[in-house]
PDB file of N, CA and C in Angstrom:
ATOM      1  N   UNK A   1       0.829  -1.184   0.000  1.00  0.00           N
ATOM      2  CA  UNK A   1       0.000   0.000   0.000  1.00  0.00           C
ATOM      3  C   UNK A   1       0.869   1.241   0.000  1.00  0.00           C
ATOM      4  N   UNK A   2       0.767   2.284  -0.601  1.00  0.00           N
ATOM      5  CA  UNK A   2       0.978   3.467  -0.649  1.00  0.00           C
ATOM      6  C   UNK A   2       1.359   4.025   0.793  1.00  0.00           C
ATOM      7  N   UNK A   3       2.249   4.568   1.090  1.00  0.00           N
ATOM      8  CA  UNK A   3       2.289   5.404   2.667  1.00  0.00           C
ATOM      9  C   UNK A   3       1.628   6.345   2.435  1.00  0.00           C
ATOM     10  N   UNK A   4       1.786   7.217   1.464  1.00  0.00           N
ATOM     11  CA  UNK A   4       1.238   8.306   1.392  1.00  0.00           C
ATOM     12  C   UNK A   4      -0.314   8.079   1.306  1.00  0.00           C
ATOM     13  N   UNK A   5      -1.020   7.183   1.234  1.00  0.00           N
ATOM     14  CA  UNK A   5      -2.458   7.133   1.225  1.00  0.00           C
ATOM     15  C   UNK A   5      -3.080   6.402   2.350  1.00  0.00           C
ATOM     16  N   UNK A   6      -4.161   7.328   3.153  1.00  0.00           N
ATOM     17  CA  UNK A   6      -4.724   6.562   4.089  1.00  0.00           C
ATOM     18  C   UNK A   6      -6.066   6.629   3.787  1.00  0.00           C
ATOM     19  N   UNK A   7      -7.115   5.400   4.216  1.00  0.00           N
ATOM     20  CA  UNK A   7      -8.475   5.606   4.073  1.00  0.00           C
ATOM     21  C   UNK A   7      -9.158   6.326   4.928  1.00  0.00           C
ATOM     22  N   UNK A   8     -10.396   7.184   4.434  1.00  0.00           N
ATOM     23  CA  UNK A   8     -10.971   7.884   5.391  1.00  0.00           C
ATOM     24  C   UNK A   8     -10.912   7.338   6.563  1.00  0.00           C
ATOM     25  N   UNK A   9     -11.552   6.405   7.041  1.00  0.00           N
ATOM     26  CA  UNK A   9     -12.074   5.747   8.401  1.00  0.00           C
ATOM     27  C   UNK A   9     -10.850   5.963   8.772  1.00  0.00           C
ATOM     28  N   UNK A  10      -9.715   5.690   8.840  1.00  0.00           N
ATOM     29  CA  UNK A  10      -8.502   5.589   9.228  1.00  0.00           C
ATOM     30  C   UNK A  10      -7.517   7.090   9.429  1.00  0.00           C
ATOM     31  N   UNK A  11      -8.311   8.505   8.831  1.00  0.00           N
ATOM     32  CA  UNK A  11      -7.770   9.303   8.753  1.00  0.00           C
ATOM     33  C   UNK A  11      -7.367  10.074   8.043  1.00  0.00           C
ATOM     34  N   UNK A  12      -7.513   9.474   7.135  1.00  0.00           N
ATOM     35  CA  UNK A  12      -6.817  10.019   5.345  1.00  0.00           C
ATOM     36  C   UNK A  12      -7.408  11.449   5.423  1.00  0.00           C
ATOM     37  N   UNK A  13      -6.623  12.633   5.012  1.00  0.00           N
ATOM     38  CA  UNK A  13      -6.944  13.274   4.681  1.00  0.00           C
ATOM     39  C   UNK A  13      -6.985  14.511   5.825  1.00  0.00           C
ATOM     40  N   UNK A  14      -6.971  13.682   7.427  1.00  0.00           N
ATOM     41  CA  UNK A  14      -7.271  14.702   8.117  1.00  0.00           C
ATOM     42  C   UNK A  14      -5.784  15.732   7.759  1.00  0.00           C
ATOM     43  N   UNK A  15      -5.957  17.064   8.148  1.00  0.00           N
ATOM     44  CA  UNK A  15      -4.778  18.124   8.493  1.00  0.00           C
ATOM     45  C   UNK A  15      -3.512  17.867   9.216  1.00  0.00           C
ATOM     46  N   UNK A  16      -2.900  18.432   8.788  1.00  0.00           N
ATOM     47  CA  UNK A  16      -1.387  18.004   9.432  1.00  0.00           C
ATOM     48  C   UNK A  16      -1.566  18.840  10.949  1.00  0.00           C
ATOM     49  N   UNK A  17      -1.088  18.363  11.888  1.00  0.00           N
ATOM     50  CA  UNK A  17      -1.116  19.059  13.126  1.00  0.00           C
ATOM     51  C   UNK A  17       0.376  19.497  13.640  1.00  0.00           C
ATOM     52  N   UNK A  18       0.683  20.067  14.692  1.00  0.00           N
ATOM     53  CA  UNK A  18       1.916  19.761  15.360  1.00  0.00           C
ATOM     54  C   UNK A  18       3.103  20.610  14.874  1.00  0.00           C
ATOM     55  N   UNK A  19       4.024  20.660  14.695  1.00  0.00           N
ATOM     56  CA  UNK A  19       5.339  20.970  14.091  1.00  0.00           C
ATOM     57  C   UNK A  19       4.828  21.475  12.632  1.00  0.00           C
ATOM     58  N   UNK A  20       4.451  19.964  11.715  1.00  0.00           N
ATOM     59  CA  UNK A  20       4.202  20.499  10.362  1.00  0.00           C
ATOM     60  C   UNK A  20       3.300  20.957   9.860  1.00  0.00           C
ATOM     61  N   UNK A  21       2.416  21.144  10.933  1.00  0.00           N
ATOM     62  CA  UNK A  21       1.061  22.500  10.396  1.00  0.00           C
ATOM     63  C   UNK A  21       1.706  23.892  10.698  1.00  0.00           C
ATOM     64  N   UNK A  22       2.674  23.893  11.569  1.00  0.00           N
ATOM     65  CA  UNK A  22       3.274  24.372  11.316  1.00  0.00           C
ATOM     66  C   UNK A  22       4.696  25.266  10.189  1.00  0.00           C
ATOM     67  N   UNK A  23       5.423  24.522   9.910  1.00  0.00           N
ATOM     68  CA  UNK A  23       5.998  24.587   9.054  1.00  0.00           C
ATOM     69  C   UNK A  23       5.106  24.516   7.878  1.00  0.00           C
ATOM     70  N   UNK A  24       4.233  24.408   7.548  1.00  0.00           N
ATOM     71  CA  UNK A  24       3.434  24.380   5.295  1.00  0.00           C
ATOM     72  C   UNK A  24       2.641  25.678   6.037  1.00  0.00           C
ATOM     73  N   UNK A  25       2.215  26.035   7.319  1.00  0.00           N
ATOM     74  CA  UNK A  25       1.728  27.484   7.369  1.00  0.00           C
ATOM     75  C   UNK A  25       3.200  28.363   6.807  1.00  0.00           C
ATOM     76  N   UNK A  26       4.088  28.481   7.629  1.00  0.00           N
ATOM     77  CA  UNK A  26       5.358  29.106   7.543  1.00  0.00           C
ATOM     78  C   UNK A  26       5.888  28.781   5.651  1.00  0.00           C
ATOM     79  N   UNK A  27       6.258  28.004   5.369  1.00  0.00           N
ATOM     80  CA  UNK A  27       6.515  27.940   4.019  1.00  0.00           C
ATOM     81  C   UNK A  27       5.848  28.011   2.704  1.00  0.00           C
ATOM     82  N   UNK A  28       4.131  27.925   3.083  1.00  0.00           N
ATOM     83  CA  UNK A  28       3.327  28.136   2.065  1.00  0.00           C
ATOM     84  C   UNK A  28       1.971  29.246   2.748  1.00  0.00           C
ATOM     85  N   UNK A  29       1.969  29.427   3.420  1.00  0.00           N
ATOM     86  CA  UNK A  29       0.936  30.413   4.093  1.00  0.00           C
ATOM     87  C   UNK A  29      -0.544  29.993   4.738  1.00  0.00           C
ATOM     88  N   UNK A  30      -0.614  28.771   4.308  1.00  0.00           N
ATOM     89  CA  UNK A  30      -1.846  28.054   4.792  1.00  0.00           C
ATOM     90  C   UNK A  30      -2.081  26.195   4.189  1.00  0.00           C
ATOM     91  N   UNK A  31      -2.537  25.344   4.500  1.00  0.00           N
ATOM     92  CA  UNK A  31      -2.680  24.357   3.919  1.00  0.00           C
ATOM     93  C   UNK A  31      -3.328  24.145   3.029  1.00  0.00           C
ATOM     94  N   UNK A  32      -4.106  25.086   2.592  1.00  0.00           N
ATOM     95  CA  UNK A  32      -4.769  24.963   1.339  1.00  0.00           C
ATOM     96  C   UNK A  32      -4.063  26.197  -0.206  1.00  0.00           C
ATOM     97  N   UNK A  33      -3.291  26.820   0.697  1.00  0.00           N
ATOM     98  CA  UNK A  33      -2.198  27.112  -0.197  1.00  0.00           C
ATOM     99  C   UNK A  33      -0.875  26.133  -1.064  1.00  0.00           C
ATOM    100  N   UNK A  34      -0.570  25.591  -0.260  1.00  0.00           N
ATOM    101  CA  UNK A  34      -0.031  24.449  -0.509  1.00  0.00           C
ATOM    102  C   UNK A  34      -0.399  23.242  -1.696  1.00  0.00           C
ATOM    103  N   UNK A  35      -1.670  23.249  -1.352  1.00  0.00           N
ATOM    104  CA  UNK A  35      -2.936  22.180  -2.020  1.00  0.00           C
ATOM    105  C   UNK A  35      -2.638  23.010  -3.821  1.00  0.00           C
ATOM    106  N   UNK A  36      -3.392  24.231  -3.527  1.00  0.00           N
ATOM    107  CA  UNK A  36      -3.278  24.913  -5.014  1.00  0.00           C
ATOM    108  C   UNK A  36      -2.285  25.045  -5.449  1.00  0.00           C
ATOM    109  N   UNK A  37      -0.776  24.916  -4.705  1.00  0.00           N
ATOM    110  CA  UNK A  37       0.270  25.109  -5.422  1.00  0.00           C
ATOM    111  C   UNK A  37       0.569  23.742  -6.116  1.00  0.00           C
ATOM    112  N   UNK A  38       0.128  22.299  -5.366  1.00  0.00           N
ATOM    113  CA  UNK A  38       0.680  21.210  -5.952  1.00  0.00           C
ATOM    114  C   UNK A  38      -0.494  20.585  -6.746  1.00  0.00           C
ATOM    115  N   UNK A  39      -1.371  21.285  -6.761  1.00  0.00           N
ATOM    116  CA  UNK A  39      -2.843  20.856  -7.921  1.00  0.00           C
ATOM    117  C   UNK A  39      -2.170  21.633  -8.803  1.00  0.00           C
ATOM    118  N   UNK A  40      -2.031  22.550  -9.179  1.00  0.00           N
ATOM    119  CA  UNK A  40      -1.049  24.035 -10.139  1.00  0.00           C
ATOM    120  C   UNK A  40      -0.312  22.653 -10.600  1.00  0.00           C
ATOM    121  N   UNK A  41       0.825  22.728 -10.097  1.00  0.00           N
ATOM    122  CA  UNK A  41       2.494  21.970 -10.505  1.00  0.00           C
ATOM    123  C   UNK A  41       2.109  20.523 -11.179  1.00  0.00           C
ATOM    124  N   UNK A  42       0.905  19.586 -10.621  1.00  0.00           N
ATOM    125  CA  UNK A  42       0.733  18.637 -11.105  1.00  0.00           C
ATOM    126  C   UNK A  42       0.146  18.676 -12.232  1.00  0.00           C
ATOM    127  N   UNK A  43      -1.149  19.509 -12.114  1.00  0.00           N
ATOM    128  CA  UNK A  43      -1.598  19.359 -13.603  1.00  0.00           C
ATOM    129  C   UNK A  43      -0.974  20.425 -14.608  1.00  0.00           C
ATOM    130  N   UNK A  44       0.014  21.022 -14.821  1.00  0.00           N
ATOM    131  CA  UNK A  44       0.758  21.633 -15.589  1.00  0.00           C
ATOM    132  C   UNK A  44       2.131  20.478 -15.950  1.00  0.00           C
ATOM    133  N   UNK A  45       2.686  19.606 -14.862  1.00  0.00           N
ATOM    134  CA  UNK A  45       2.949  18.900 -15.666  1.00  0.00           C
ATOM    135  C   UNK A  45       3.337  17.954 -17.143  1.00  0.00           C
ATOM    136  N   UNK A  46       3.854  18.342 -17.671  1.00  0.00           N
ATOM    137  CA  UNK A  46       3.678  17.580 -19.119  1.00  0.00           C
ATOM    138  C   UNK A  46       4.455  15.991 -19.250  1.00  0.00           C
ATOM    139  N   UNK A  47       3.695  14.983 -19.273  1.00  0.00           N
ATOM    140  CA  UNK A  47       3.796  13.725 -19.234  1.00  0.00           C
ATOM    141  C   UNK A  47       3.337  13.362 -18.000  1.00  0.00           C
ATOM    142  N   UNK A  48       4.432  12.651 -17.440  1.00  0.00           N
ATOM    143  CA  UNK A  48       4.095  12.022 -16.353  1.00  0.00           C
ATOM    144  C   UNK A  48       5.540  12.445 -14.959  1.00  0.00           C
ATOM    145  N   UNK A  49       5.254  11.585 -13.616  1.00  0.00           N
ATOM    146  CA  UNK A  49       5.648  11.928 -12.976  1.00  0.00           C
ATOM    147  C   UNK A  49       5.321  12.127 -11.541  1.00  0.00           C
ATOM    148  N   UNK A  50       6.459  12.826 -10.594  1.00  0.00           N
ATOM    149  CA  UNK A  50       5.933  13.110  -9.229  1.00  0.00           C
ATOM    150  C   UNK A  50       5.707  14.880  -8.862  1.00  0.00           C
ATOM    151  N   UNK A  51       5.028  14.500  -7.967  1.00  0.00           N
ATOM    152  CA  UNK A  51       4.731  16.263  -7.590  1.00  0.00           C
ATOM    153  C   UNK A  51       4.625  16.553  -5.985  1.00  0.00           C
ATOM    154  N   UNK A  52       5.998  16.830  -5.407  1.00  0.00           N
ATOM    155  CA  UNK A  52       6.545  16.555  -3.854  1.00  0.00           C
ATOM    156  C   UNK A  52       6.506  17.579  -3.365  1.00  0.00           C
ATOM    157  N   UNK A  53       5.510  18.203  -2.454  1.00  0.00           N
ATOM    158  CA  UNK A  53       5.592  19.667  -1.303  1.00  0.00           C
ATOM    159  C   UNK A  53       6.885  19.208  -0.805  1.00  0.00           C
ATOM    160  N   UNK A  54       7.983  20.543  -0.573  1.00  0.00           N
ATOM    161  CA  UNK A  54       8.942  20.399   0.475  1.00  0.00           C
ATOM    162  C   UNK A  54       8.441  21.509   1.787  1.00  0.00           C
ATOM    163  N   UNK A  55       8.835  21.187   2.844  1.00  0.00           N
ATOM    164  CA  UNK A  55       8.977  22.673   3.516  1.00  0.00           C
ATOM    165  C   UNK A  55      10.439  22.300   4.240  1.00  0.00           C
ATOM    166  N   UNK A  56      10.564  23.865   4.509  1.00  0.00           N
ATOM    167  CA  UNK A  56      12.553  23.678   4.964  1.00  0.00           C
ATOM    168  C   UNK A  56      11.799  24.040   6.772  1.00  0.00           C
ATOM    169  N   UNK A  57      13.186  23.095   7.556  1.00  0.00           N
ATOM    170  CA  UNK A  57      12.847  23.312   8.699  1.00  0.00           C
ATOM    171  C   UNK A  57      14.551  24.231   9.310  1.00  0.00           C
ATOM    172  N   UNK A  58      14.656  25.347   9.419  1.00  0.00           N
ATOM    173  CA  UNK A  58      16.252  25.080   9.252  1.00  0.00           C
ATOM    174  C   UNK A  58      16.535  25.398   7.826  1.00  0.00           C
ATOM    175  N   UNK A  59      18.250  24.664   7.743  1.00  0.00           N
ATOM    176  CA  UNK A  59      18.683  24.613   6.552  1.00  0.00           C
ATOM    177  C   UNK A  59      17.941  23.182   6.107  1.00  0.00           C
ATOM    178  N   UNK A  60      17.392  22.799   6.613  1.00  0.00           N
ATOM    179  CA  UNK A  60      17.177  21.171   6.412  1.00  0.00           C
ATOM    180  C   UNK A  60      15.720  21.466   5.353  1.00  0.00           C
ATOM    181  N   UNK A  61      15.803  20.304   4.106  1.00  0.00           N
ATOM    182  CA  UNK A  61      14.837  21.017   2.800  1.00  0.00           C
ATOM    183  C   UNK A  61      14.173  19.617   3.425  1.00  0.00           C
ATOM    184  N   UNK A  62      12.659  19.143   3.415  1.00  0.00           N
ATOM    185  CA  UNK A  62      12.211  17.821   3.705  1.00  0.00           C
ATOM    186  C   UNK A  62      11.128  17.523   2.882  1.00  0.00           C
ATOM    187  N   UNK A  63      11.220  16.643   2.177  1.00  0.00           N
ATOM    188  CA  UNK A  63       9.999  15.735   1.349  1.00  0.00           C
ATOM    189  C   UNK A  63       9.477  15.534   1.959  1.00  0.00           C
ATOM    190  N   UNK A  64       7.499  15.809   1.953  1.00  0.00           N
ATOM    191  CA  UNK A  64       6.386  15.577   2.934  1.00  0.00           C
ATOM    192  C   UNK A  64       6.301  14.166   2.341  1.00  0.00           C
ATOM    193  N   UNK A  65       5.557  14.481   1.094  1.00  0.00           N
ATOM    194  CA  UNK A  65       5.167  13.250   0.852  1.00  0.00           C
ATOM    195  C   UNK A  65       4.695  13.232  -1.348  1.00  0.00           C
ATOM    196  N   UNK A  66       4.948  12.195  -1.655  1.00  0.00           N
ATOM    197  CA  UNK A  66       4.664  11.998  -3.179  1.00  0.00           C
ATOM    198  C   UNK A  66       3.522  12.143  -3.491  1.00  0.00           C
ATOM    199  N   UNK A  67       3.283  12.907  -4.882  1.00  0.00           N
ATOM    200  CA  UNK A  67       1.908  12.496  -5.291  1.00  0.00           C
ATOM    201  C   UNK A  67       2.210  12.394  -6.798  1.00  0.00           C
ATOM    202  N   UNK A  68       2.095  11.170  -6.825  1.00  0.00           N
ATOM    203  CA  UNK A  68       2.282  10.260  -7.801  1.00  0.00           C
ATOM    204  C   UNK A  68       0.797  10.689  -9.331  1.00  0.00           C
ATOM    205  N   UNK A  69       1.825  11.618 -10.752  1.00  0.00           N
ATOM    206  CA  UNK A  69       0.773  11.725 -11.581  1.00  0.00           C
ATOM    207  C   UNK A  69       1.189  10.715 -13.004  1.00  0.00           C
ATOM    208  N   UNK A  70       1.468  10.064 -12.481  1.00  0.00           N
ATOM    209  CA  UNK A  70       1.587   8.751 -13.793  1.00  0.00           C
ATOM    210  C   UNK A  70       0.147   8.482 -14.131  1.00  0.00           C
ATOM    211  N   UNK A  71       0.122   8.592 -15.202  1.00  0.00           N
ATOM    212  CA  UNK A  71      -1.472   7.704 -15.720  1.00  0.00           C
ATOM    213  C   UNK A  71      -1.933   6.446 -14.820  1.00  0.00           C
ATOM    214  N   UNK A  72      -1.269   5.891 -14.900  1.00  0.00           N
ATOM    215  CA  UNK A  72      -1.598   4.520 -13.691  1.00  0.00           C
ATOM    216  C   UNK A  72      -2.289   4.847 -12.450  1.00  0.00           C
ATOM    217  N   UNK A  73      -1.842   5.959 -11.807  1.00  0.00           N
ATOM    218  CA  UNK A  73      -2.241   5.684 -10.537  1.00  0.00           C
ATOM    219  C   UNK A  73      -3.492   6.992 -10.665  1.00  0.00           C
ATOM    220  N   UNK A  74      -3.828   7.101 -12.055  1.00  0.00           N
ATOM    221  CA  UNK A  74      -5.614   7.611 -11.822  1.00  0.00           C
ATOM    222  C   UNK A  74      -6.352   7.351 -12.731  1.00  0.00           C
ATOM    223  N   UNK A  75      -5.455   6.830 -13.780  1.00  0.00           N
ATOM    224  CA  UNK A  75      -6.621   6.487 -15.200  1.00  0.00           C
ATOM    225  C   UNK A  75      -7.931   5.615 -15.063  1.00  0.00           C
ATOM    226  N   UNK A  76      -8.217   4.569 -14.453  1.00  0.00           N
ATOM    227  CA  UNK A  76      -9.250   3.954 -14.291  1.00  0.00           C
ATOM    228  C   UNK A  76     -10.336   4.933 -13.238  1.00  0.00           C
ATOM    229  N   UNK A  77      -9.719   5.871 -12.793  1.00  0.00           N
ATOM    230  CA  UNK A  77     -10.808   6.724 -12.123  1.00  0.00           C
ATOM    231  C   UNK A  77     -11.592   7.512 -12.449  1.00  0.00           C
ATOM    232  N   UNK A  78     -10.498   8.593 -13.311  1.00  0.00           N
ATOM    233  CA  UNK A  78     -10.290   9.577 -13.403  1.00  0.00           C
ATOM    234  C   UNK A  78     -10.193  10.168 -14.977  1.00  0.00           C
ATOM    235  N   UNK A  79      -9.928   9.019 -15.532  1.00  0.00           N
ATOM    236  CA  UNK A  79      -9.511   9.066 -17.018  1.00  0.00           C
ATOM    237  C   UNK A  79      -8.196   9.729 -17.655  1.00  0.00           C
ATOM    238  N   UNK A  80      -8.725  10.865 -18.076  1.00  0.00           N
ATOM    239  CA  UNK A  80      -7.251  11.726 -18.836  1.00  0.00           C
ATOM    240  C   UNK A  80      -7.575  13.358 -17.448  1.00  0.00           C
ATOM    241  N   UNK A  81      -8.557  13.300 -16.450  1.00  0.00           N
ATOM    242  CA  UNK A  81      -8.709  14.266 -16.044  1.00  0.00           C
ATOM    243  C   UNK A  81      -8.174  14.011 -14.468  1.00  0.00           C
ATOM    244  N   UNK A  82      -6.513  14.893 -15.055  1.00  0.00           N
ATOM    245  CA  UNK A  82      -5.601  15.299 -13.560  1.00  0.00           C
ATOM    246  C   UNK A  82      -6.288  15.608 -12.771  1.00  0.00           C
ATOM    247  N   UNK A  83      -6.332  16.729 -13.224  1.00  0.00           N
ATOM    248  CA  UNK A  83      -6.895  18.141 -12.125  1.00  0.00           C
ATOM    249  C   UNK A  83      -7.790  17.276 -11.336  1.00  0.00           C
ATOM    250  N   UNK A  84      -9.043  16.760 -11.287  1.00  0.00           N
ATOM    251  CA  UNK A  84     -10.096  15.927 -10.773  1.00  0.00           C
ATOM    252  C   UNK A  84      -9.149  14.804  -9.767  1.00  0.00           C
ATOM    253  N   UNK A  85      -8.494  14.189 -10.207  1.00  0.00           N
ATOM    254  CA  UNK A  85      -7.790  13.220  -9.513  1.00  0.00           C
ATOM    255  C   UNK A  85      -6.517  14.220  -8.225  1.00  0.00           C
ATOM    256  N   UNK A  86      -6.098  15.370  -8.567  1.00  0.00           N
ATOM    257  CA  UNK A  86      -5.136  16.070  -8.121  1.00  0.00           C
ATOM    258  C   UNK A  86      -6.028  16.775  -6.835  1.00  0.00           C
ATOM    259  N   UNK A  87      -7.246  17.238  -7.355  1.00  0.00           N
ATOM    260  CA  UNK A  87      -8.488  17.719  -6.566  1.00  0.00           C
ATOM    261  C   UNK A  87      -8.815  16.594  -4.732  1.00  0.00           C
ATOM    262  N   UNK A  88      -9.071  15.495  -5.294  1.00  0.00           N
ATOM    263  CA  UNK A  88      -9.550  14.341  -4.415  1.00  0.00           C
ATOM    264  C   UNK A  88      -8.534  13.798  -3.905  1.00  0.00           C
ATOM    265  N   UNK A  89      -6.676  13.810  -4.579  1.00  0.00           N
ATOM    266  CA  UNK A  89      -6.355  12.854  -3.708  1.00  0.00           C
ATOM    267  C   UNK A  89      -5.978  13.647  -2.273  1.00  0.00           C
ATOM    268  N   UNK A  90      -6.100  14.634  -1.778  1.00  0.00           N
ATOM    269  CA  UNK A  90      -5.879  15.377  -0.427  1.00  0.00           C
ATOM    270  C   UNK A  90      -7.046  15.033   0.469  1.00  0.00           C
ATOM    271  N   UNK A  91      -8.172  13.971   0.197  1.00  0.00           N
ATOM    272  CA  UNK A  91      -8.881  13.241   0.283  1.00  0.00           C
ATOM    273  C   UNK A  91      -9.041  12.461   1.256  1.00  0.00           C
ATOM    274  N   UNK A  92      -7.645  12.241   0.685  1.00  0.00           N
ATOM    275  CA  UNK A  92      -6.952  10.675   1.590  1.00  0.00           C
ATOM    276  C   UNK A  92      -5.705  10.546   1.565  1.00  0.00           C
ATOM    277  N   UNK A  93      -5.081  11.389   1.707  1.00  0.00           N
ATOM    278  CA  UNK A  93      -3.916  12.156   2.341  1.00  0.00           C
ATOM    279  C   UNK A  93      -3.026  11.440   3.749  1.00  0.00           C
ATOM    280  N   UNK A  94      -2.287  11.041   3.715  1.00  0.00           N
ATOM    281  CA  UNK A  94      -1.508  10.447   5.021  1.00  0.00           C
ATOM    282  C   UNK A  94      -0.843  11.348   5.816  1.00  0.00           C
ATOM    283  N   UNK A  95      -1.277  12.061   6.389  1.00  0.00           N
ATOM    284  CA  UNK A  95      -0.657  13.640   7.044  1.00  0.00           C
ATOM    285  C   UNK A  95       0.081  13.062   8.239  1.00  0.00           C
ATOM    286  N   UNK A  96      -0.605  12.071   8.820  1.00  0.00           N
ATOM    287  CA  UNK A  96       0.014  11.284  10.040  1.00  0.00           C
ATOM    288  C   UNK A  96       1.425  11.041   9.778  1.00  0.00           C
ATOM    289  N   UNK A  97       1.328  10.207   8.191  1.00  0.00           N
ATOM    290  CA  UNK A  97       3.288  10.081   7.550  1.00  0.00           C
ATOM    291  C   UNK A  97       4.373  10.873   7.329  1.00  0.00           C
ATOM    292  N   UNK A  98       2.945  12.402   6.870  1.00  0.00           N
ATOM    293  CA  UNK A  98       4.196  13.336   6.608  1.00  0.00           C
ATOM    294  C   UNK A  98       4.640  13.943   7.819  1.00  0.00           C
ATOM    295  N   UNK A  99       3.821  13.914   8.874  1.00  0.00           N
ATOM    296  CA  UNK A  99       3.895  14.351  10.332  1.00  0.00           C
ATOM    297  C   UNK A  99       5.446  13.627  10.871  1.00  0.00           C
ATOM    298  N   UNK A 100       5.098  12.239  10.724  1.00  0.00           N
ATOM    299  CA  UNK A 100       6.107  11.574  10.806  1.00  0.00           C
ATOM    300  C   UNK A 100       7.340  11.843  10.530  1.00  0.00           C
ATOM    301  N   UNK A 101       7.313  11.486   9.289  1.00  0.00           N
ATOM    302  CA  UNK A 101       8.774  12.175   8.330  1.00  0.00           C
ATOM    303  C   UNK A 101       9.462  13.280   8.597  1.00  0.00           C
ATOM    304  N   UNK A 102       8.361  14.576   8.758  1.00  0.00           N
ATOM    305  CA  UNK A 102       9.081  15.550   9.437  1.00  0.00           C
ATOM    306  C   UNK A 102       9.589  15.239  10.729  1.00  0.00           C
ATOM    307  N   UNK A 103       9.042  15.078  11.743  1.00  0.00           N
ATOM    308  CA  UNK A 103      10.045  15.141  12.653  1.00  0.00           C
ATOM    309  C   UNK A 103      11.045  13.861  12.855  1.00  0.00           C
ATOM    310  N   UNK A 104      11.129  12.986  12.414  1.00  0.00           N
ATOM    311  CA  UNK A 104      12.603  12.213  12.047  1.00  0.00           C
ATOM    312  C   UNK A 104      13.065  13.171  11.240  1.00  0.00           C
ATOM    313  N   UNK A 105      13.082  13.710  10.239  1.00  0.00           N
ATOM    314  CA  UNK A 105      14.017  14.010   9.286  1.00  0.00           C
ATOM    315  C   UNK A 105      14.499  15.661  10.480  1.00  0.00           C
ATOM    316  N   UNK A 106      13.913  16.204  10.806  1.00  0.00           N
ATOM    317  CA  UNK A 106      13.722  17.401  11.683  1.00  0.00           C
ATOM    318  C   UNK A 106      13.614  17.737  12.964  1.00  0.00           C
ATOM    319  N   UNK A 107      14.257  16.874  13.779  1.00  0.00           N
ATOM    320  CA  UNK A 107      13.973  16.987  15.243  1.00  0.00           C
ATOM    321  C   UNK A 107      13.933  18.211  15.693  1.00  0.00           C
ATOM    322  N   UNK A 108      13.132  18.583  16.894  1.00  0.00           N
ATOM    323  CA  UNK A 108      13.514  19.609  17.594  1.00  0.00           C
ATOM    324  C   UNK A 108      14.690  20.080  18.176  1.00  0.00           C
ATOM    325  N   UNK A 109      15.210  21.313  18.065  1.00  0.00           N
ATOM    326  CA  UNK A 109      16.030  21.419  18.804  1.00  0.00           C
ATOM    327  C   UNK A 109      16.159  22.127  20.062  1.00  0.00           C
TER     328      UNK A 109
END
């Protein structure tokens, strides 16, 4: 399974809390700023590919998390329409992982 994807019941999707609601406020101005910047970047895209929010904690640059725009991982949904698939997958969002990630990759100091 995907890390980056959790099912609703399970969470998917809720908001990042903690440290890194912190930090994507600080580096992008809000979480739904963020959202429009990587719905923007993905579906402008040409071909295929990944589309990775960083935020810097520090000098330290940190990958939240992938969002994978290969045809594969929306064509049977979604068809030829990104944007729609780019729209929903924050949906089900693993914020818990990227929560994670940040602070391993970022401890407090």
């Amino acid at each position: 399974m995907d890390v980056n994807i959790m099912l609703l019941q399970e969470g998917g999707g809720e908001p990042p809390k903690s440290a890194l609601g912190w930090a994507i406020d600080s580096n992008f101005g809000s979480l739904e700023a963020l959202i429009q910047k990587m719905n923007a970047e993905g579906a402008a895209l040409q071909g295929s590919g990944w589309v990775d929010p960083l935020v810097t904690k520090g000098a330290t640059l940190v990958p939240l998390l992938g969002i994978d725009v290969w045809e594969h991982a929306y064509y049977l949904q979604y068809k030829n329409v990104r944007p729609d698939y780019l729209k929903n997958i924050w949906k089900v969002m693993n914020w818990k992982y990227a929560c994670d990630v940040y602070e391993k990759e970022c401890p407090s100091t």
